[in-house]
C-alpha atoms as a PDB file:
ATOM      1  CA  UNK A   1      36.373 206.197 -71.234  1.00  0.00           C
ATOM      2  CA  UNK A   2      38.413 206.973 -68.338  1.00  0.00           C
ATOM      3  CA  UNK A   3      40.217 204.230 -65.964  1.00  0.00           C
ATOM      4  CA  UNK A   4      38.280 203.626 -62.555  1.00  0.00           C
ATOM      5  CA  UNK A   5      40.725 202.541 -59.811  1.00  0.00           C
ATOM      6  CA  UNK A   6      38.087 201.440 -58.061  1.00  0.00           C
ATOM      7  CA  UNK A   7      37.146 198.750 -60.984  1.00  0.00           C
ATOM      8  CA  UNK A   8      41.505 198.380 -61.791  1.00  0.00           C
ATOM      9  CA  UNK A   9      43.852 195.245 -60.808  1.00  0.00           C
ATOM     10  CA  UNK A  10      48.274 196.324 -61.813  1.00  0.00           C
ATOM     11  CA  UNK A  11      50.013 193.130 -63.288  1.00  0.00           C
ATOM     12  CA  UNK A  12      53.694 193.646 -63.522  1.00  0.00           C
ATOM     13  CA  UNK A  13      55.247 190.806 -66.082  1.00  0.00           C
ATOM     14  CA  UNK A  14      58.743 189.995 -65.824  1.00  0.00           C
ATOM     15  CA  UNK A  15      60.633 192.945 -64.724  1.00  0.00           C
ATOM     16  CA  UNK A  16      63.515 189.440 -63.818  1.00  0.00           C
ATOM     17  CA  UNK A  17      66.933 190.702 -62.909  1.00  0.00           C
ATOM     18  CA  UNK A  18      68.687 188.478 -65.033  1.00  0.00           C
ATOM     19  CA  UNK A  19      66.425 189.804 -67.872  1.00  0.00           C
ATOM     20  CA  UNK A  20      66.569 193.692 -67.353  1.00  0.00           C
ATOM     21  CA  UNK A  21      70.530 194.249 -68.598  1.00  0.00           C
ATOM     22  CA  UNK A  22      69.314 193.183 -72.384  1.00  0.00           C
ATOM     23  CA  UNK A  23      65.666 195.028 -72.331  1.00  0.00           C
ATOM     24  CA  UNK A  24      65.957 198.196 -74.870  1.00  0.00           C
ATOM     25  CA  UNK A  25      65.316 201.258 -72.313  1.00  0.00           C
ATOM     26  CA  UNK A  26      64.658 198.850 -69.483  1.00  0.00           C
ATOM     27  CA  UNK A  27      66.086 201.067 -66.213  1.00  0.00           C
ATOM     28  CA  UNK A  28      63.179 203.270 -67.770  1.00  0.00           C
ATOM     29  CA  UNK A  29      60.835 200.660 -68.202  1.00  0.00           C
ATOM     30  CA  UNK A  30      61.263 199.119 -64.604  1.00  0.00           C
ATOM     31  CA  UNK A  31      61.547 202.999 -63.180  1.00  0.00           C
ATOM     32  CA  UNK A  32      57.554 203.122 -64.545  1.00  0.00           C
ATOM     33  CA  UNK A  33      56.494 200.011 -62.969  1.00  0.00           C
ATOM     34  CA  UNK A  34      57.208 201.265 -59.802  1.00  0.00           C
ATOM     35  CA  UNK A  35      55.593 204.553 -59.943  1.00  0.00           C
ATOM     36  CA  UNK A  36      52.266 202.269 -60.946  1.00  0.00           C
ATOM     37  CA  UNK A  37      52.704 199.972 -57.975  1.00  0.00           C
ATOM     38  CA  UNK A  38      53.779 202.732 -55.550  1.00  0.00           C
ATOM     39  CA  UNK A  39      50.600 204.763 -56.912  1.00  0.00           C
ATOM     40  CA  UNK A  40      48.327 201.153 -56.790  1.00  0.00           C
ATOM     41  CA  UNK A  41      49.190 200.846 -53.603  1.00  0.00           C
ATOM     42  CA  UNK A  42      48.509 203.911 -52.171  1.00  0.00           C
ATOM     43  CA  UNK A  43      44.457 203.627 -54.044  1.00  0.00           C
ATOM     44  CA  UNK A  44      44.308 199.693 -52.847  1.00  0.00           C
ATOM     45  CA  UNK A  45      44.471 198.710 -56.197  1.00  0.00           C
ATOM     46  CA  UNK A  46      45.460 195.271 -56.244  1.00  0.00           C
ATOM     47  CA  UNK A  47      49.443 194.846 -57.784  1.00  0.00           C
ATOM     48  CA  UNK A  48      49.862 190.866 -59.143  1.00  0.00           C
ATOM     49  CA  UNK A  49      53.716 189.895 -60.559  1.00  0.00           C
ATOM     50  CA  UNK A  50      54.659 187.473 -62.418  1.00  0.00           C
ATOM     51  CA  UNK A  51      58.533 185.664 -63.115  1.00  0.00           C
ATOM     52  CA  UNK A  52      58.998 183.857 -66.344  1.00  0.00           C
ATOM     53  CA  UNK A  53      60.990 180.608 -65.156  1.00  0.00           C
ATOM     54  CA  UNK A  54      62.443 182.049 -62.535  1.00  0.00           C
ATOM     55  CA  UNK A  55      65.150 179.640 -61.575  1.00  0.00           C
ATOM     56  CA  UNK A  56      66.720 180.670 -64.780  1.00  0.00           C
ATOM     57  CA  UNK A  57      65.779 184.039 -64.984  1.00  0.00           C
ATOM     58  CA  UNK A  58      65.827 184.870 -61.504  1.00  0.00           C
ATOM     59  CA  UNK A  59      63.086 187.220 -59.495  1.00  0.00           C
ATOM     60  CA  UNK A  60      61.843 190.039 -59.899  1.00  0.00           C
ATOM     61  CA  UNK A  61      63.347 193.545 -59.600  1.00  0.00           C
ATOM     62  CA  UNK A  62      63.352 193.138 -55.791  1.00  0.00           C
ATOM     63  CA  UNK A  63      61.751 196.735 -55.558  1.00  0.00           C
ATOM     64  CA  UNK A  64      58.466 196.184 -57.125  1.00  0.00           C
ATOM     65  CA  UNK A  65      58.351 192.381 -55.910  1.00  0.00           C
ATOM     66  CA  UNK A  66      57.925 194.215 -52.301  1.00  0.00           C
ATOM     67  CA  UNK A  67      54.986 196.435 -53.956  1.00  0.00           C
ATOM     68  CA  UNK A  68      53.255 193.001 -55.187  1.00  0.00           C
ATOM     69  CA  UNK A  69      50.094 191.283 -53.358  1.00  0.00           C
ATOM     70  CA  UNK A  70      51.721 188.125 -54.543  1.00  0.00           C
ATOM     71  CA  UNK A  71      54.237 186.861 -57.454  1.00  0.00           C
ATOM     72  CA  UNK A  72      53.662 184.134 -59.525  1.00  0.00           C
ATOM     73  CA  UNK A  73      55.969 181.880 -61.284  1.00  0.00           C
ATOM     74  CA  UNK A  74      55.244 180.743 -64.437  1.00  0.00           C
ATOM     75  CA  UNK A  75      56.624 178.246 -67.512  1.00  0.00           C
ATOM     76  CA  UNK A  76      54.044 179.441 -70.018  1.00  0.00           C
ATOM     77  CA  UNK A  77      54.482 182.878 -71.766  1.00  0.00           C
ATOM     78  CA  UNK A  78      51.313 183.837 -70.594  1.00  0.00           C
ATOM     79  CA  UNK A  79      50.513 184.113 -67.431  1.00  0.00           C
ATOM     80  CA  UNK A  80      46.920 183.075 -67.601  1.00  0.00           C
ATOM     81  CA  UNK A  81      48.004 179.593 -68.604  1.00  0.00           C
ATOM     82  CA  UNK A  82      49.634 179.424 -65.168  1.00  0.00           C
ATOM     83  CA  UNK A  83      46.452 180.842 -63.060  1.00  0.00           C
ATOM     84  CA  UNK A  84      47.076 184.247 -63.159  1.00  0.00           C
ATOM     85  CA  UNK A  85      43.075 184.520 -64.138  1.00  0.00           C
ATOM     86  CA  UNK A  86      42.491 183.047 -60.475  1.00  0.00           C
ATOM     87  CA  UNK A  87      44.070 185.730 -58.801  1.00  0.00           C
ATOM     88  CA  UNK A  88      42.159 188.403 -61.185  1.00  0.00           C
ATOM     89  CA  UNK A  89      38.850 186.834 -61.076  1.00  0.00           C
ATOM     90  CA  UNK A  90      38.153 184.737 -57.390  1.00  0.00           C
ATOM     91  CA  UNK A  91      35.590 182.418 -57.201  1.00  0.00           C
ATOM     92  CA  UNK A  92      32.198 182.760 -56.266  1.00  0.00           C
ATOM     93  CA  UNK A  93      32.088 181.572 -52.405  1.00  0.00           C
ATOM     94  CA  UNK A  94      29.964 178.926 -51.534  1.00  0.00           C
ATOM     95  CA  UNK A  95      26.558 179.530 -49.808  1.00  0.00           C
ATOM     96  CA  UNK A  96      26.739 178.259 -46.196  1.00  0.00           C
ATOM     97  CA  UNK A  97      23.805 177.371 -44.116  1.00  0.00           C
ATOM     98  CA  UNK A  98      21.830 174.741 -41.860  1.00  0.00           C
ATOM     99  CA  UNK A  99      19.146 172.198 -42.275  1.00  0.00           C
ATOM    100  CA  UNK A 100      17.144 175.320 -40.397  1.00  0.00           C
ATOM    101  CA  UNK A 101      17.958 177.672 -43.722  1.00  0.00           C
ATOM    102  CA  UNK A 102      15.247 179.517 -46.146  1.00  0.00           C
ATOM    103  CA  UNK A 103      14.557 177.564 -49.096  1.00  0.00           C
ATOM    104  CA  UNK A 104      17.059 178.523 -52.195  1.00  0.00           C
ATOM    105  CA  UNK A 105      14.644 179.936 -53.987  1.00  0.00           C
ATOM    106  CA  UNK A 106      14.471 182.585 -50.677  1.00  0.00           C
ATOM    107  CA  UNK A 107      18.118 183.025 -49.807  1.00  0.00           C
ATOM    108  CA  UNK A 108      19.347 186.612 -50.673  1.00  0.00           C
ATOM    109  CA  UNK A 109      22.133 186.062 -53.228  1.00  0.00           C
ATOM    110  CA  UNK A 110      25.512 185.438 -51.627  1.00  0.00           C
ATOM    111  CA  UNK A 111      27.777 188.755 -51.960  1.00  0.00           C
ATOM    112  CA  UNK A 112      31.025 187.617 -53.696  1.00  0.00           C
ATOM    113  CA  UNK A 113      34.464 189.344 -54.085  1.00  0.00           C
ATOM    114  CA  UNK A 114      33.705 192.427 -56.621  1.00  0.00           C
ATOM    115  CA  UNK A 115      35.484 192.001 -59.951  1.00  0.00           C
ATOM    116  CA  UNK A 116      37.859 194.409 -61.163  1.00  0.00           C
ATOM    117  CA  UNK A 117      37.473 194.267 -64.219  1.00  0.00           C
ATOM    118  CA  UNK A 118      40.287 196.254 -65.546  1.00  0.00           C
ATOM    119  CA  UNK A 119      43.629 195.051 -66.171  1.00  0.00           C
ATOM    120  CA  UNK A 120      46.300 197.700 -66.037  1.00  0.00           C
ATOM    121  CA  UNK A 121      49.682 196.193 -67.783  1.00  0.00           C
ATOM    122  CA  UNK A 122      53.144 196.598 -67.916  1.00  0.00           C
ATOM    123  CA  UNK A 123      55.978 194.238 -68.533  1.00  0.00           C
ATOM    124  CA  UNK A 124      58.421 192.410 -70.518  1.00  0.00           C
ATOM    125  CA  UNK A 125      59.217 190.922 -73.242  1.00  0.00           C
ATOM    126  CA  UNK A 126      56.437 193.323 -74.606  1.00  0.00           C
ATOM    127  CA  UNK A 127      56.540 190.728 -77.383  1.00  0.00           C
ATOM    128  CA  UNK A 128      56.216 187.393 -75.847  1.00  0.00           C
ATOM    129  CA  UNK A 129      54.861 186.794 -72.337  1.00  0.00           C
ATOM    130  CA  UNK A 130      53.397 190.745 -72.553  1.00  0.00           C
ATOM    131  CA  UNK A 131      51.823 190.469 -75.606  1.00  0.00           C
ATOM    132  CA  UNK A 132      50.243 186.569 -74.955  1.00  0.00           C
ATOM    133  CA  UNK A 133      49.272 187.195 -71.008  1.00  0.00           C
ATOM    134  CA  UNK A 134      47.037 190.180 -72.720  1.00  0.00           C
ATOM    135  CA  UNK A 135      45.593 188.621 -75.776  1.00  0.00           C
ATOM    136  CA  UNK A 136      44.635 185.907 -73.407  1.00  0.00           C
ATOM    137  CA  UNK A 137      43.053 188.110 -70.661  1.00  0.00           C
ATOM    138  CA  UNK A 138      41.264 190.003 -74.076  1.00  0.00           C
ATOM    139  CA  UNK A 139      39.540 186.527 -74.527  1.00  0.00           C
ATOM    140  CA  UNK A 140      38.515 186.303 -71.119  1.00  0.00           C
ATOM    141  CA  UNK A 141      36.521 189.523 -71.381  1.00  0.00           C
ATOM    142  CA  UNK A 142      38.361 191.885 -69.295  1.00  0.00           C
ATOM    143  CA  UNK A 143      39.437 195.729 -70.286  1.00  0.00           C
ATOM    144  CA  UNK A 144      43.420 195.572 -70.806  1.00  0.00           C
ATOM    145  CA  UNK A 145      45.417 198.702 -70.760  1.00  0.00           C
ATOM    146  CA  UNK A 146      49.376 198.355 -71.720  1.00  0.00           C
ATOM    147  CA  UNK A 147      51.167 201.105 -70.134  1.00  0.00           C
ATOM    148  CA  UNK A 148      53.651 201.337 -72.798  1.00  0.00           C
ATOM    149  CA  UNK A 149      56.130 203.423 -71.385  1.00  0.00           C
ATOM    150  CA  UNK A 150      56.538 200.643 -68.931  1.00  0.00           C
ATOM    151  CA  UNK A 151      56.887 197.587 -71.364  1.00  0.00           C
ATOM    152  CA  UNK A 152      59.513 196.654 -73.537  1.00  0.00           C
ATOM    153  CA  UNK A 153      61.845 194.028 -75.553  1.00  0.00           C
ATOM    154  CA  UNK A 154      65.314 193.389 -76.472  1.00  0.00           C
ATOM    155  CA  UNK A 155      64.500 195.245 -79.278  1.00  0.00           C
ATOM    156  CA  UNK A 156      62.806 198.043 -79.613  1.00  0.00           C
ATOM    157  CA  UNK A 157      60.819 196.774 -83.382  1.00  0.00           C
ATOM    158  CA  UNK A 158      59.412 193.910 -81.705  1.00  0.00           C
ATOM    159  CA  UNK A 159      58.731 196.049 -78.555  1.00  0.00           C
ATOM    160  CA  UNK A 160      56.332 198.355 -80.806  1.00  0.00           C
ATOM    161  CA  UNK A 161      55.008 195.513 -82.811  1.00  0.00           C
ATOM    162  CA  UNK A 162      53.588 194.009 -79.803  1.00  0.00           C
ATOM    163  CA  UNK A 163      51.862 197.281 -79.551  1.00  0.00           C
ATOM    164  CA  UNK A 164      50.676 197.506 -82.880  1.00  0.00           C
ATOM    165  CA  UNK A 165      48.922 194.344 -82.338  1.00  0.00           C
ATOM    166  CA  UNK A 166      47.612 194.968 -79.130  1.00  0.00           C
ATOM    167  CA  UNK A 167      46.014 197.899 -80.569  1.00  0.00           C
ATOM    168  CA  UNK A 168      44.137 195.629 -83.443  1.00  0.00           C
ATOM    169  CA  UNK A 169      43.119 193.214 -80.574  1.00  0.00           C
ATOM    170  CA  UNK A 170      41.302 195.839 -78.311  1.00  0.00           C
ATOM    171  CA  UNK A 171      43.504 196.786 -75.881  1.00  0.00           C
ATOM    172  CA  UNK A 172      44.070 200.398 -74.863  1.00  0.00           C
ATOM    173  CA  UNK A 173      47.657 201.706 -75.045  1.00  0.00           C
ATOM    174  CA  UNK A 174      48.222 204.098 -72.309  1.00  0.00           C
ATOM    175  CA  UNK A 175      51.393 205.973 -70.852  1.00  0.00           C
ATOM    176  CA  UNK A 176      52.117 206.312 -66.845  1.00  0.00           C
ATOM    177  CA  UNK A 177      51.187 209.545 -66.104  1.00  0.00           C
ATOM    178  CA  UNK A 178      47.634 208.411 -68.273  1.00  0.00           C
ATOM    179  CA  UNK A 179      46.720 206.266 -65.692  1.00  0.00           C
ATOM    180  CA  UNK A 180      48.011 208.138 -62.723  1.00  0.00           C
ATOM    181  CA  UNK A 181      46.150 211.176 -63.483  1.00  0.00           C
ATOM    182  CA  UNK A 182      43.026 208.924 -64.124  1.00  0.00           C
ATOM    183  CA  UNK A 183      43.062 206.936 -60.933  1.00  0.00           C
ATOM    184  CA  UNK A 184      43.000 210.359 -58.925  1.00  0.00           C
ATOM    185  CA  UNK A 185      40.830 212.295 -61.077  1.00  0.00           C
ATOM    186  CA  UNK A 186      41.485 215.310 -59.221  1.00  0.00           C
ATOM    187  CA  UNK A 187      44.475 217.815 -57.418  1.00  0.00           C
ATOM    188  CA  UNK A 188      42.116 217.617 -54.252  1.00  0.00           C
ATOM    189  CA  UNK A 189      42.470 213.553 -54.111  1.00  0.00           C
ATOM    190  CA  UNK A 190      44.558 212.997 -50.679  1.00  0.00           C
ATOM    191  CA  UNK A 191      46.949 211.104 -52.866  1.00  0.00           C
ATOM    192  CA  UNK A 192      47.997 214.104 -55.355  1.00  0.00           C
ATOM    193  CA  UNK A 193      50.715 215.266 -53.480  1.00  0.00           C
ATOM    194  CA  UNK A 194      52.055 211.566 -53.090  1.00  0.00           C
ATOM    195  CA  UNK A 195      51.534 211.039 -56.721  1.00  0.00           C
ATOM    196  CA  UNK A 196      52.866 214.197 -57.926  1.00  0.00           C
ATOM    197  CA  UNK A 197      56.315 213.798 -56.270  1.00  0.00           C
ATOM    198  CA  UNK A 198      56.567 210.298 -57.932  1.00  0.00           C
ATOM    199  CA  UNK A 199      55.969 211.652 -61.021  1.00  0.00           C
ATOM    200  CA  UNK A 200      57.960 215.015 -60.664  1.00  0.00           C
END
């Protein structure tokens, strides 16, 4: 199974500045992030942040905060506790219509937002906020993919142990350049040559 940027939403999880200095490999970690959101971006694939208390922690890399759709704060680990699901799946919109409308049982099926129902992930603590915003999203039936090479801890064991158990919960460990290459698909996409000097 290949990722579909068509059917793909980024969430970036607390890349904070006041975080980053102590994050094992994080210059590296925060350097991969962008190259997803500058690549999302380009396709129209929806980029979603999040900042773990950030009047303690502070905002996000100011880089990829630009490259967001929107940032949420949050007080829970995971982000889905805080609405983040909201933003991923939008509701249903209401039928409208007059006393003059067809009967329900006529009405053509409203057409609501279509659901992307991949997750592509990145973030820290891979550990903590990471590791509980995907289990959660796991429950809520949608495909997560962990770009690992854009994730990490304070320490690199618990970094890889939150990849160990993402692994045993269903969720696909991918690197960067994975989910670069499968967006485009192809040298010909009109993005390669964008891509390719990210990457390079």
């Amino acid at each position: 199974m290949l990722l579909e940027a068509e059917e793909s939403q980024l969430v970036l999880v607390d890349y904070q500045e006041r975080l980053m200095p102590a994050i094992h490999e994080g210059a590296a970690a925060v350097a991969n992030a962008l190259r997803l959101a500058q690549v999302a971006r380009l396709l129209e694939v929806p980029v979603w942040g999040t900042e773990q208390n950030p009047t303690r922690l502070g905002p996000n890399d100011a880089r990829l905060r630009a490259l967001c759709h929107k940032t949420l704060p949050k007080m829970h680990f995971s982000a889905v506790e805080d609405g983040l699901i909201d933003w991923l799946r939008p509701p249903a919109r209401p039928q409208g219509g007059n006393a003059r409308s067809l009967p329900k049982h006529l009405q053509k099926p409203t057409q609501t937002t279509p659901e992307r129902p991949t997750i592509v992930l990145g973030g820290c603590e891979a550990h903590v906020c990471l590791l509980q915003t995907a289990l959660q999203l796991l429950q809520e039936e949608f495909d997560v993919w962990v770009v690992t090479d854009a994730c990490s801890s304070r320490t690199e064991r618990n970094r890889d142990a939150a990849f160990d158990r993402l692994a045993g919960a269903g969720a696909e460990l991918v690197t960067t350049e994975m989910v670069l290459f499968e967006w485009l698909r192809s040298c010909e996409h009109e993005a390669f040559k964008d891509m390719l000097a990210l990457v390079k």
